[in-house]
C-alpha atoms as a PDB file:
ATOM      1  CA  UNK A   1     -66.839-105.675   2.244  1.00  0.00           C
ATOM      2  CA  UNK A   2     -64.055-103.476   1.422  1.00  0.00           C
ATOM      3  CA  UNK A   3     -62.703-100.407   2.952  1.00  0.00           C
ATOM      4  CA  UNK A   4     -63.764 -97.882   0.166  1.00  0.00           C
ATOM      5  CA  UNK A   5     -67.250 -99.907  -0.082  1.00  0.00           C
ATOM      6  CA  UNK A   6     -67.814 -98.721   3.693  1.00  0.00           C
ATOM      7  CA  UNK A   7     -66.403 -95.374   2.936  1.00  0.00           C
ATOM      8  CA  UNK A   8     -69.051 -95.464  -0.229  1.00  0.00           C
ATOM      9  CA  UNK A   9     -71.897 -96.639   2.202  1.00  0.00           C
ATOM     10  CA  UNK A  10     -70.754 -94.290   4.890  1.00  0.00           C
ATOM     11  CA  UNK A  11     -69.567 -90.582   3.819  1.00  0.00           C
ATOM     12  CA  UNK A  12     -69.627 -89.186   7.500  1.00  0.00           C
ATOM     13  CA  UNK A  13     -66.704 -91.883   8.367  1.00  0.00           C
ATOM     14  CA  UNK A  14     -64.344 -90.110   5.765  1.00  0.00           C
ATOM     15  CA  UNK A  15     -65.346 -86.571   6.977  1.00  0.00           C
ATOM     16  CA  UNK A  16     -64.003 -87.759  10.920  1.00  0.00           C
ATOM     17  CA  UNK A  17     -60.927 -89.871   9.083  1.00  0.00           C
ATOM     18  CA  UNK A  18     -59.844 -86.163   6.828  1.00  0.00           C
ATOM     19  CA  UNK A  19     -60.425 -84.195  10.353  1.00  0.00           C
ATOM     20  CA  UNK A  20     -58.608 -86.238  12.483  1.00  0.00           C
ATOM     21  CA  UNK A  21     -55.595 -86.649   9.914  1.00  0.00           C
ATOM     22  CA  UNK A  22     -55.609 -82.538   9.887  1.00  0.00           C
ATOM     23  CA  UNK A  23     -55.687 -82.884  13.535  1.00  0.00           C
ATOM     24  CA  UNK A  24     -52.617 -84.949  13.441  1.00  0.00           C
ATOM     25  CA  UNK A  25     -50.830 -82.741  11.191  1.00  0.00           C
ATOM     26  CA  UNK A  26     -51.174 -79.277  13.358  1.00  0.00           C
ATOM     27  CA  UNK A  27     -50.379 -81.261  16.180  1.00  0.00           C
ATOM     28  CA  UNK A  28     -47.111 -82.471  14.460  1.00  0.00           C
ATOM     29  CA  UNK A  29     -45.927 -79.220  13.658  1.00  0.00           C
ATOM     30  CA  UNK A  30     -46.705 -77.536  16.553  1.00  0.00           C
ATOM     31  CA  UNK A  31     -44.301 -79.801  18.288  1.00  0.00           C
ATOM     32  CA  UNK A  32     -41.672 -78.961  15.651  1.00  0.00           C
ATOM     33  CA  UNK A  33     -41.951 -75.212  15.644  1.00  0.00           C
ATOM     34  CA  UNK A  34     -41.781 -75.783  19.797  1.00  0.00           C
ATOM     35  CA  UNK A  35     -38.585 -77.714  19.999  1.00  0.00           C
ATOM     36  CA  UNK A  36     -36.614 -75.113  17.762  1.00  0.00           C
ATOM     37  CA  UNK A  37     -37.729 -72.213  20.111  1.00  0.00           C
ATOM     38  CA  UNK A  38     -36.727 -74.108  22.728  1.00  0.00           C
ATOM     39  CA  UNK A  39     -33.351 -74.697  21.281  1.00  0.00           C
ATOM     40  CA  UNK A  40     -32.959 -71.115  20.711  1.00  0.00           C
ATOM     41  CA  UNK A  41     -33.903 -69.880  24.452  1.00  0.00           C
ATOM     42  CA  UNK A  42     -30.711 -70.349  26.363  1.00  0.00           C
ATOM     43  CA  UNK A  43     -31.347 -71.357  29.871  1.00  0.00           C
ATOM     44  CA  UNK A  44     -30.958 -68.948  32.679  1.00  0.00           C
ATOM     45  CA  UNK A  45     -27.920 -69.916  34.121  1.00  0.00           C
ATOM     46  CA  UNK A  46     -26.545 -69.883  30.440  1.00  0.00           C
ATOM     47  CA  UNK A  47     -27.152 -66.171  30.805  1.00  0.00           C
ATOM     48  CA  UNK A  48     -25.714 -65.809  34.100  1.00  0.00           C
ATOM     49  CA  UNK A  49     -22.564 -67.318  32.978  1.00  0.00           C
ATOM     50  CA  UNK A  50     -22.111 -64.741  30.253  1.00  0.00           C
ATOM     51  CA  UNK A  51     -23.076 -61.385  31.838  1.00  0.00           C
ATOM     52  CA  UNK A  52     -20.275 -58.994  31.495  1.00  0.00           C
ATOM     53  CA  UNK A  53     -18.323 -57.759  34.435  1.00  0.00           C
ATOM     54  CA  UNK A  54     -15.715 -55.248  34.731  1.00  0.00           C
ATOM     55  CA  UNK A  55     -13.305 -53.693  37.858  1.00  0.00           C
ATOM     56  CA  UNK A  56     -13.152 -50.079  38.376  1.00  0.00           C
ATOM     57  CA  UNK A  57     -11.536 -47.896  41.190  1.00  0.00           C
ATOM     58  CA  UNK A  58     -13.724 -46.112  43.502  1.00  0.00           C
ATOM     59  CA  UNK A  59     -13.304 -42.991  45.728  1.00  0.00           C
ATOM     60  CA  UNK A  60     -13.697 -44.270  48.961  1.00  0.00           C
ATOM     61  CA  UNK A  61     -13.775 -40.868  50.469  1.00  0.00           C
ATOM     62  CA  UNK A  62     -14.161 -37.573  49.841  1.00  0.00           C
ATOM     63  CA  UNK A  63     -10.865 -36.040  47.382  1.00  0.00           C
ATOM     64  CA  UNK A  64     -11.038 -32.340  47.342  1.00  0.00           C
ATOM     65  CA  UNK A  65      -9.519 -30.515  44.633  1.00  0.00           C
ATOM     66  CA  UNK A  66      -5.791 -29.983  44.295  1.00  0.00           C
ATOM     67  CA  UNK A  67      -4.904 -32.598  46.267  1.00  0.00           C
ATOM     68  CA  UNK A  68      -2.674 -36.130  45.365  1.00  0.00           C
ATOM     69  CA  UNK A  69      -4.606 -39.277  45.324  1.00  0.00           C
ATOM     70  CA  UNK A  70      -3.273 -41.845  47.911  1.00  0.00           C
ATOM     71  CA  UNK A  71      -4.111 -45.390  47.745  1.00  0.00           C
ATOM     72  CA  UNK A  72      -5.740 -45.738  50.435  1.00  0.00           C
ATOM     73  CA  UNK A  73      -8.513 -43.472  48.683  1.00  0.00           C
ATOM     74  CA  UNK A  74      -9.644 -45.786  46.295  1.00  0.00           C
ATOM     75  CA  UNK A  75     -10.737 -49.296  46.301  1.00  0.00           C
ATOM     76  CA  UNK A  76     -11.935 -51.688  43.480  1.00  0.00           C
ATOM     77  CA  UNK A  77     -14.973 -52.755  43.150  1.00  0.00           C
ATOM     78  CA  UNK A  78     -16.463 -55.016  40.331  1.00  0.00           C
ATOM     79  CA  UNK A  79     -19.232 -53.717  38.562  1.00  0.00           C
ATOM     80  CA  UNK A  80     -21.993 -55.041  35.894  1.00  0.00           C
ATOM     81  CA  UNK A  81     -21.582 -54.221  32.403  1.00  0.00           C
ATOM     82  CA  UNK A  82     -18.484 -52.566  30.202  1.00  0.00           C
ATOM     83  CA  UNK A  83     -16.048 -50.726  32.271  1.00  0.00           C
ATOM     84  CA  UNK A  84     -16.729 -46.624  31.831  1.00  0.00           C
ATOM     85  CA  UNK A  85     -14.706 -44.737  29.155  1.00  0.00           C
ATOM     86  CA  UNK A  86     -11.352 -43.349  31.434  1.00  0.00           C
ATOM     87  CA  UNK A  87     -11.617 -45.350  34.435  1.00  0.00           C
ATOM     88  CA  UNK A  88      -8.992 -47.202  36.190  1.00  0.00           C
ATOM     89  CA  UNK A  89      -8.543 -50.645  37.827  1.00  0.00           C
ATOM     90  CA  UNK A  90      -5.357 -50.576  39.021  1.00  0.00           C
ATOM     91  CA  UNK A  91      -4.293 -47.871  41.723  1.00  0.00           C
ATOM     92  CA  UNK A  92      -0.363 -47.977  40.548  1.00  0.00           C
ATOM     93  CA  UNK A  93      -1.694 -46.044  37.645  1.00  0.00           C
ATOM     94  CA  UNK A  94      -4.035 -43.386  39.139  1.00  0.00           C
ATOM     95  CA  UNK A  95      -1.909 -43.266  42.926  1.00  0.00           C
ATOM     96  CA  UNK A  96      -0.055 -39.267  43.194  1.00  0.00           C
ATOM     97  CA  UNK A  97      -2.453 -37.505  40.168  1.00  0.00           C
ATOM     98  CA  UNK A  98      -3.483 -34.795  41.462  1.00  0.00           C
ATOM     99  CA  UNK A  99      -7.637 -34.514  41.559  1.00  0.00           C
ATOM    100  CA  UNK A 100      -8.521 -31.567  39.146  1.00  0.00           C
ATOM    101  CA  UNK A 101     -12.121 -31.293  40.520  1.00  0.00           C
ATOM    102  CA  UNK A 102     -13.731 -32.578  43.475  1.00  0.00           C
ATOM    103  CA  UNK A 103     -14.449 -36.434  43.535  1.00  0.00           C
ATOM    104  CA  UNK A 104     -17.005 -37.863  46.075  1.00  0.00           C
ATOM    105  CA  UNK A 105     -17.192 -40.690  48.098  1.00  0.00           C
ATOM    106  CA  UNK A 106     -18.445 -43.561  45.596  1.00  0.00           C
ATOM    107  CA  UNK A 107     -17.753 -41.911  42.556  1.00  0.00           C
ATOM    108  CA  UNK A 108     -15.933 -43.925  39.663  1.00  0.00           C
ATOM    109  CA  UNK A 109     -12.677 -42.550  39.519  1.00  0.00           C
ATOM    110  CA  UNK A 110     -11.841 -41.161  35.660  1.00  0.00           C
ATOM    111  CA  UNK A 111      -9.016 -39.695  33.814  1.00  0.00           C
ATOM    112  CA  UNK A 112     -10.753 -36.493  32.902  1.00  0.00           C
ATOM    113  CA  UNK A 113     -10.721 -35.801  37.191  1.00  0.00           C
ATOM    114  CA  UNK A 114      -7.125 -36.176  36.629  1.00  0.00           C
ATOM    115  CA  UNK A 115      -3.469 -34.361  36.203  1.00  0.00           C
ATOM    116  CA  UNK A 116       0.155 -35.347  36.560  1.00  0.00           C
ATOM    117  CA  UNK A 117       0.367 -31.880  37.092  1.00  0.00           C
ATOM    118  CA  UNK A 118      -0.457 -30.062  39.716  1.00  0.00           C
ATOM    119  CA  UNK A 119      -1.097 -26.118  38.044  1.00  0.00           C
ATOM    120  CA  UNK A 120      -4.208 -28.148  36.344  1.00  0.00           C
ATOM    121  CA  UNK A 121      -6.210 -27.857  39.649  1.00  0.00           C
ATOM    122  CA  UNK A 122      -5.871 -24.102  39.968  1.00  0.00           C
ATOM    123  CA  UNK A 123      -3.331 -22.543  42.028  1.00  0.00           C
ATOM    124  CA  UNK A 124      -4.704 -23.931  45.275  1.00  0.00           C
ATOM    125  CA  UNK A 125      -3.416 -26.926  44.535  1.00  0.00           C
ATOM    126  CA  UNK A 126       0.205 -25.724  44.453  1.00  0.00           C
ATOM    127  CA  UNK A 127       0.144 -23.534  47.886  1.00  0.00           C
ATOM    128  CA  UNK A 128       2.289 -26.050  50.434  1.00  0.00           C
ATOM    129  CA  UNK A 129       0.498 -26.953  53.425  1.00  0.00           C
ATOM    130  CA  UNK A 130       0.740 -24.621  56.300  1.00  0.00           C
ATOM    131  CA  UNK A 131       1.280 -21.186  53.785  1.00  0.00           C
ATOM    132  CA  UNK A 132      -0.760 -19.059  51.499  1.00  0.00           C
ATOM    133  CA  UNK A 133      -0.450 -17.988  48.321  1.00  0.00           C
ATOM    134  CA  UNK A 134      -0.220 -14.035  48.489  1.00  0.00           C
ATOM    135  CA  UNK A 135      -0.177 -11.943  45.176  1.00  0.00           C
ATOM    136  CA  UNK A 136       2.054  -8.372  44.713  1.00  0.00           C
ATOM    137  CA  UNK A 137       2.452  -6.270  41.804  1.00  0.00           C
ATOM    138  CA  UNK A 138       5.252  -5.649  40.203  1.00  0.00           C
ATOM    139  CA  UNK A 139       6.909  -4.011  37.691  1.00  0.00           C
ATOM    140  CA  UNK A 140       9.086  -6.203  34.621  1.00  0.00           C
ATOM    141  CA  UNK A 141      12.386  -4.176  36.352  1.00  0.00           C
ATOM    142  CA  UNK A 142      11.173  -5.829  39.410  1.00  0.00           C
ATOM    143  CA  UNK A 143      10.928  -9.320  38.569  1.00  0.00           C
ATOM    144  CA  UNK A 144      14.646  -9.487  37.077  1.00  0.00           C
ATOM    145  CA  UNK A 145      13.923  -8.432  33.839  1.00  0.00           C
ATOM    146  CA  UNK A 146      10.679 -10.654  33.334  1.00  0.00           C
ATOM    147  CA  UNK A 147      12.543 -14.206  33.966  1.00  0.00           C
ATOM    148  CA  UNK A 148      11.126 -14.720  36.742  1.00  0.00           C
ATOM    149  CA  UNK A 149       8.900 -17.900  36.362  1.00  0.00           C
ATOM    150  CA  UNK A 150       6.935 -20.096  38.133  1.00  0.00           C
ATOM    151  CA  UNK A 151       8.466 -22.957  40.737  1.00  0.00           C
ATOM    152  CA  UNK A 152      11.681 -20.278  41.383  1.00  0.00           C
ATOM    153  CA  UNK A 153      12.710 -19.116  44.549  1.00  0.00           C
ATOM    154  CA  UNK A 154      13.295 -15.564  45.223  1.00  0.00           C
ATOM    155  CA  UNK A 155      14.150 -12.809  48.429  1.00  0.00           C
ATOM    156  CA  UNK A 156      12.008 -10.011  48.590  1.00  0.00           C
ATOM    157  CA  UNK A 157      13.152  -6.907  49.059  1.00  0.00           C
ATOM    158  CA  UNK A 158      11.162  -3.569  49.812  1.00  0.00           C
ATOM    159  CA  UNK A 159      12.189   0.062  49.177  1.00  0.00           C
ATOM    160  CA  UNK A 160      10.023   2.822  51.583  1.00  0.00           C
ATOM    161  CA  UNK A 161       9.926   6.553  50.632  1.00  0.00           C
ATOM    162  CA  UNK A 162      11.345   8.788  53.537  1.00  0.00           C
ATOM    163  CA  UNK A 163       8.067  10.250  53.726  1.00  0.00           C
ATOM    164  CA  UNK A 164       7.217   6.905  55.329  1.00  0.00           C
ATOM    165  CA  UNK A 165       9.220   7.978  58.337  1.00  0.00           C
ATOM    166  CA  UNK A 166       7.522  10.743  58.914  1.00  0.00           C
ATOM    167  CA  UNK A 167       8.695  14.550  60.028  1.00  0.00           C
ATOM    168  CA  UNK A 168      12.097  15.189  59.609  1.00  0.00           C
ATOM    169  CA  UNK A 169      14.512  16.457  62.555  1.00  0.00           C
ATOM    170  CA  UNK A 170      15.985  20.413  62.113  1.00  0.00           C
ATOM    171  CA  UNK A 171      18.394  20.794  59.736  1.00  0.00           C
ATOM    172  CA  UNK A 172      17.645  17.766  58.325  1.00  0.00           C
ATOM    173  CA  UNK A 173      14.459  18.938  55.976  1.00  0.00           C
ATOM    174  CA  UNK A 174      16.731  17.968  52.604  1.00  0.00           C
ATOM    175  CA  UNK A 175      17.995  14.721  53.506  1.00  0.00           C
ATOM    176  CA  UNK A 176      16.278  11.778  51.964  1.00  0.00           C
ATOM    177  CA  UNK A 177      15.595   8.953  54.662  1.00  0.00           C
ATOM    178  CA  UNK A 178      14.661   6.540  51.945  1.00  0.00           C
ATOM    179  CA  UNK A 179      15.703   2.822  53.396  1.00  0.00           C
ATOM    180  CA  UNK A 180      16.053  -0.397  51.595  1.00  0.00           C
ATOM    181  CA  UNK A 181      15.681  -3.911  53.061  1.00  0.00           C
ATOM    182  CA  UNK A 182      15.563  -7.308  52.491  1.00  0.00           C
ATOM    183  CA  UNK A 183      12.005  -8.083  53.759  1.00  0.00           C
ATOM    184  CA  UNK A 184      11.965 -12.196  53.198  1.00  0.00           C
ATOM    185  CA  UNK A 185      14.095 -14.627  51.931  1.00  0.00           C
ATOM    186  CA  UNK A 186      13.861 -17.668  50.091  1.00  0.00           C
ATOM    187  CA  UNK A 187      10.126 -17.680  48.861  1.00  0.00           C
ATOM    188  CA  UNK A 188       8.561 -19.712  46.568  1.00  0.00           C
ATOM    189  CA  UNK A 189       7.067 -18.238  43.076  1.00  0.00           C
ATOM    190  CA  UNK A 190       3.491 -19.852  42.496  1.00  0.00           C
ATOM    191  CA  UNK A 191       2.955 -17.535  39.181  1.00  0.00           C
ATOM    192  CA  UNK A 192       3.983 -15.038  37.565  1.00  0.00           C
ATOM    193  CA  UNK A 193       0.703 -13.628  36.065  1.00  0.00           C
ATOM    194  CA  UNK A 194      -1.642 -15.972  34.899  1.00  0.00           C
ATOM    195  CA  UNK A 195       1.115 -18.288  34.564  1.00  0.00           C
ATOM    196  CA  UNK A 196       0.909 -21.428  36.941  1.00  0.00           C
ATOM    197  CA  UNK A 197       3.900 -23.406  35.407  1.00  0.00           C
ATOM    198  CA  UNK A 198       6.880 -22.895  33.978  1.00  0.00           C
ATOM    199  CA  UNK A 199       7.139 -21.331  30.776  1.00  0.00           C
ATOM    200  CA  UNK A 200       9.293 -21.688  27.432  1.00  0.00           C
ATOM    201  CA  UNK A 201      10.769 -18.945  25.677  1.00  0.00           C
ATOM    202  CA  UNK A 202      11.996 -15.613  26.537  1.00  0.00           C
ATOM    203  CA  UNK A 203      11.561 -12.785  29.198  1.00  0.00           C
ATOM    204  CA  UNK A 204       7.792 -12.065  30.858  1.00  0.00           C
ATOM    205  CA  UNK A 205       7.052  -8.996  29.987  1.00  0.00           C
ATOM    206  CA  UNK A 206       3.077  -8.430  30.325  1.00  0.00           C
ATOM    207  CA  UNK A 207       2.843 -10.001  34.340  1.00  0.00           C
ATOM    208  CA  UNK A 208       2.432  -7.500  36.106  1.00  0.00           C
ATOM    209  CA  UNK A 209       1.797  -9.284  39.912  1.00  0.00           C
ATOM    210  CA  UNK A 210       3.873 -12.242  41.268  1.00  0.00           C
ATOM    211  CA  UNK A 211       1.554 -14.721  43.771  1.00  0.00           C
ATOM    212  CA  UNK A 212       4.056 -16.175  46.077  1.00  0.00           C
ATOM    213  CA  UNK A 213       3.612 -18.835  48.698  1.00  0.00           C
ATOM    214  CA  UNK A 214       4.260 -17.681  52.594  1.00  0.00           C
ATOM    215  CA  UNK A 215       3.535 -18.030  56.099  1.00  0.00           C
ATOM    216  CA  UNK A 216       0.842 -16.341  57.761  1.00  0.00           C
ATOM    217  CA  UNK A 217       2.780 -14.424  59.676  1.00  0.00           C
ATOM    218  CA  UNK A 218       4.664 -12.867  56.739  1.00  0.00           C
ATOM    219  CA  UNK A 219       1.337 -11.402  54.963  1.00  0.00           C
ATOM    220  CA  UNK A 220       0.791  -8.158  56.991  1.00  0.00           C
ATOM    221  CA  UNK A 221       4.394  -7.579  56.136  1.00  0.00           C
ATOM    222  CA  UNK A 222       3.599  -8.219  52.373  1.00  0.00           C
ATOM    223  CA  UNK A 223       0.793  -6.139  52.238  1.00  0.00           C
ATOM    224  CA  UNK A 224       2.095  -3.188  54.225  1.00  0.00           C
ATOM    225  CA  UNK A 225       5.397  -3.022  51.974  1.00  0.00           C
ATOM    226  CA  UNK A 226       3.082  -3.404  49.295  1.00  0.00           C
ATOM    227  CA  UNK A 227       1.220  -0.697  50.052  1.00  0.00           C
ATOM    228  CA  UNK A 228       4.029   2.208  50.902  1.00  0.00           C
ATOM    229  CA  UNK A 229       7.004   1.110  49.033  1.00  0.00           C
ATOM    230  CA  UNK A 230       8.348  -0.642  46.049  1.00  0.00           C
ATOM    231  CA  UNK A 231       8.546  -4.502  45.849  1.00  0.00           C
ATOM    232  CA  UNK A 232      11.253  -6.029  44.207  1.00  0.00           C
ATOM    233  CA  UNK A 233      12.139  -9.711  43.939  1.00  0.00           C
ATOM    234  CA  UNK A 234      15.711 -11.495  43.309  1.00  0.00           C
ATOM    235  CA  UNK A 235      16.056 -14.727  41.866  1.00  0.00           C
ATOM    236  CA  UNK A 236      17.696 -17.446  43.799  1.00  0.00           C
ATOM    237  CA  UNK A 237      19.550 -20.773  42.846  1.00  0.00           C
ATOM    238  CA  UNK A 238      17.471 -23.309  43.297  1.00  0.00           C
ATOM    239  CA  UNK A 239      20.152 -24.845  45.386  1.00  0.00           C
ATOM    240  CA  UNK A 240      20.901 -22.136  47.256  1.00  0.00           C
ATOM    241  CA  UNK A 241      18.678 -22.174  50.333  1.00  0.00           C
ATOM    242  CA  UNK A 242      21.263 -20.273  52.503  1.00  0.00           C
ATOM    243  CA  UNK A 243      19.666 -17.247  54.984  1.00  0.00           C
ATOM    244  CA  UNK A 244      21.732 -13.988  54.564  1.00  0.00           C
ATOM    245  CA  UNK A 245      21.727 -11.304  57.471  1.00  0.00           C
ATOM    246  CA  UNK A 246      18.910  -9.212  57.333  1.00  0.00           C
ATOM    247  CA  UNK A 247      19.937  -5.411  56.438  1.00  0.00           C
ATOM    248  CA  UNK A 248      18.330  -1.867  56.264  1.00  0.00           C
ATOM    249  CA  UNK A 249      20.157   0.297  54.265  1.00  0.00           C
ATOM    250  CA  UNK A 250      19.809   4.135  53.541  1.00  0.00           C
ATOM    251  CA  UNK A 251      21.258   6.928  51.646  1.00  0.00           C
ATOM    252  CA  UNK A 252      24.177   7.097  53.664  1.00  0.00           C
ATOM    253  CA  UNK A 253      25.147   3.432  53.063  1.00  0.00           C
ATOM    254  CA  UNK A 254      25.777   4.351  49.494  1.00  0.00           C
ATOM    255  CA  UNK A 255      28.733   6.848  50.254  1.00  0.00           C
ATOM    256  CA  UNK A 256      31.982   5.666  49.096  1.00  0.00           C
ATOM    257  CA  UNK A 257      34.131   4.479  51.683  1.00  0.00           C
ATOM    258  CA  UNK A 258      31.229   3.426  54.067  1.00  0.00           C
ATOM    259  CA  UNK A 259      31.249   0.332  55.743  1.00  0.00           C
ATOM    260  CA  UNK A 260      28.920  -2.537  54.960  1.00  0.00           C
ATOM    261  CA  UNK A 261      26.528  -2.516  56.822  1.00  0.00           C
ATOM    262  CA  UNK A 262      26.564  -6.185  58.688  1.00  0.00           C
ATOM    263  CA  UNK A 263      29.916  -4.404  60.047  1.00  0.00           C
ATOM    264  CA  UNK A 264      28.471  -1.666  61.268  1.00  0.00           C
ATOM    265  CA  UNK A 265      25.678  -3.611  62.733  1.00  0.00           C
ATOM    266  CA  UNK A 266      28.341  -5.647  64.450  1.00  0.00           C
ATOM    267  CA  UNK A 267      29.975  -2.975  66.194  1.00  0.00           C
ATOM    268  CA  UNK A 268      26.687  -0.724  67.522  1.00  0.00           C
ATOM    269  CA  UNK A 269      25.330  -3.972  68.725  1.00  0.00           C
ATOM    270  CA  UNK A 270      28.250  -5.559  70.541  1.00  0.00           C
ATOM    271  CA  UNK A 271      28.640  -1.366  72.119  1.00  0.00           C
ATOM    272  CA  UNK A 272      25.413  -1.307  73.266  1.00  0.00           C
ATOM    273  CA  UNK A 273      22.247  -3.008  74.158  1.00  0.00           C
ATOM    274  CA  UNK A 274      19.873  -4.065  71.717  1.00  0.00           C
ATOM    275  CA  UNK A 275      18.027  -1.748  69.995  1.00  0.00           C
ATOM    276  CA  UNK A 276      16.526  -0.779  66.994  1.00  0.00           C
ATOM    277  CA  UNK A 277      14.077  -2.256  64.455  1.00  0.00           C
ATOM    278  CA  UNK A 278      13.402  -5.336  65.118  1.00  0.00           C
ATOM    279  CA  UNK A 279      13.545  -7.423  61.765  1.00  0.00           C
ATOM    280  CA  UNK A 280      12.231 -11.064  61.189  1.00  0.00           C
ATOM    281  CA  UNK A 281      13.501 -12.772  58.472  1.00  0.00           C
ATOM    282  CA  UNK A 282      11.205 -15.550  56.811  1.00  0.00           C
ATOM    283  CA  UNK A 283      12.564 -18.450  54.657  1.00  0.00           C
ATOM    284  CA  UNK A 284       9.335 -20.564  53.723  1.00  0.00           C
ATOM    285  CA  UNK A 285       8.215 -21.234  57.157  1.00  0.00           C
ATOM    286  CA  UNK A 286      11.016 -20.593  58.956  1.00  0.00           C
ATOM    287  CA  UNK A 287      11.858 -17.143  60.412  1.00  0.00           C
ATOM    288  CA  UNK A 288      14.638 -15.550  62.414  1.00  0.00           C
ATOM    289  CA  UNK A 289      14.371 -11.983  64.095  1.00  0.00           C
ATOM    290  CA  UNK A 290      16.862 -10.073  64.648  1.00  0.00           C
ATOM    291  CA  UNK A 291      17.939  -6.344  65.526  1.00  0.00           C
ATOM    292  CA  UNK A 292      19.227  -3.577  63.496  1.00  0.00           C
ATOM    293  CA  UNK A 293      19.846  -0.329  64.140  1.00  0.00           C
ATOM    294  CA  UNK A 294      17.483   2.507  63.530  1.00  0.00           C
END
């Protein structure tokens, strides 16, 4: 008997054969549609391989503001994922910038922290270690015309009213005891107004106070001749860091024919002991007292 005679004879026989050849069929493309997932799934270490990785400088302490990175405040460290927008990985390029805000321990170091220049971070920044900035006013005659800027060197010189002296001796009631000195020499200009660097252009006419860096010792004397007389600054070379004698000079000093005063000074003080005011003469933080006569 043939095969489609027993098929004839026996219809149940070609309703297993039809679901077993669907059978076959799902199972065939199920394993198809498997193996191309599987060739699209890369394996894990395939992944692992290709994760991106990127070097970045670090704080490794605490920066405050103002002050010059040093090497040996950052470190690299390698990081996962694209290197941030303004960060570093090498410390030649980020070493002596000055930090323009605060940068903690940690903390990815970026450009926008950062200045080559050191007025960015505020005048703090520029006050030299062991001084303090100290702010007068002045007048644009006082500040040589208003070219005074910032980063020059200057004396300081005070003028005090006779009335400063108090009472008068008799006979004496007319006589002006106004005095001149030279109060410290050889100070550094932080700004001249608002102005923290160096401008272009010509004289400085609206500042009307000059911050200038000084000892500690100095700032009582600042703030007294501040307070009773006039302040009035003289610009120096910038090579020029020479200390001149110190001098008070009054009224009489003026008269023609009268003898400079460092003379003068000379002779009273090699004819008799020392006496006198006492004068102490500061040139950035260095000072020298000596003696003049009252």
């Amino acid at each position: 008997m043939s095969f489609a005679q027993r098929i004839q004879q026996n219809p149940g026989a070609l309703v297993v054969l039809g679901v077993g050849l669907i059978a076959v069929a799902l199972v065939l493309i199920w394993l198809n549609l498997s193996s191309r997932d599987d060739a699209q799934i890369p394996s894990t270490a395939a992944v692992s391989d290709e994760r991106v990785m990127a070097d970045v400088l670090v704080a490794v302490r605490n920066v405050p503001r103002g002050r010059a990175l040093l090497p040996e405040d950052m470190a690299v460290r390698r990081l996962e994922g694209e290197a941030p927008a303004g960060s570093f990985s090498d410390k030649a390029l980020v070493a002596g910038r000055i930090a323009t805000s605060d940068i903690r321990a940690s903390q990815i170091i970026l450009s926008g922290s950062l200045s080559a220049d050191p007025a960015s971070a505020g005048i703090a920044a520029l006050v030299p270690e062991g001084e303090r900035a100290f702010a007068i006013r002045v007048a644009e005659e006082d500040i040589v015309g208003g070219f005074l800027q910032a980063g020059d060197r200057v004396d300081v010189f005070v003028t005090l009213p006779g009335a400063v002296y108090g009472q008068q001796g008799v006979g004496q009631q007319n006589v002006d005891q106004s005095k001149s000195a030279l109060l410290l020499q050889d100070m550094q200009v932080l700004a001249v107004g608002p102005e923290l660097s160096p401008r272009d252009g010509g004289p400085q006419g609206a500042a009307r106070t000059v911050t200038l860096a000084a000892p500690p010792p100095a700032l009582a004397r600042l703030a007294l001749a501040g307070r009773l007389g006039q302040v009035t600054l003289a610009i120096r070379n910038p090579g020029d860091r020479e200390i001149a004698p110190a001098e008070i000079v009054a009224l009489d000093d003026l008269q023609p024919g009268a003898a400079p005063v460092s003379e003068r000074q000379g002779e009273e003080q090699a004819a008799t002991a020392p006496s006198g005011h006492r004068v102490t003469i500061y040139s950035g933080a260095n000072q020298t007292t000596v003696i003049t006569p009252r």
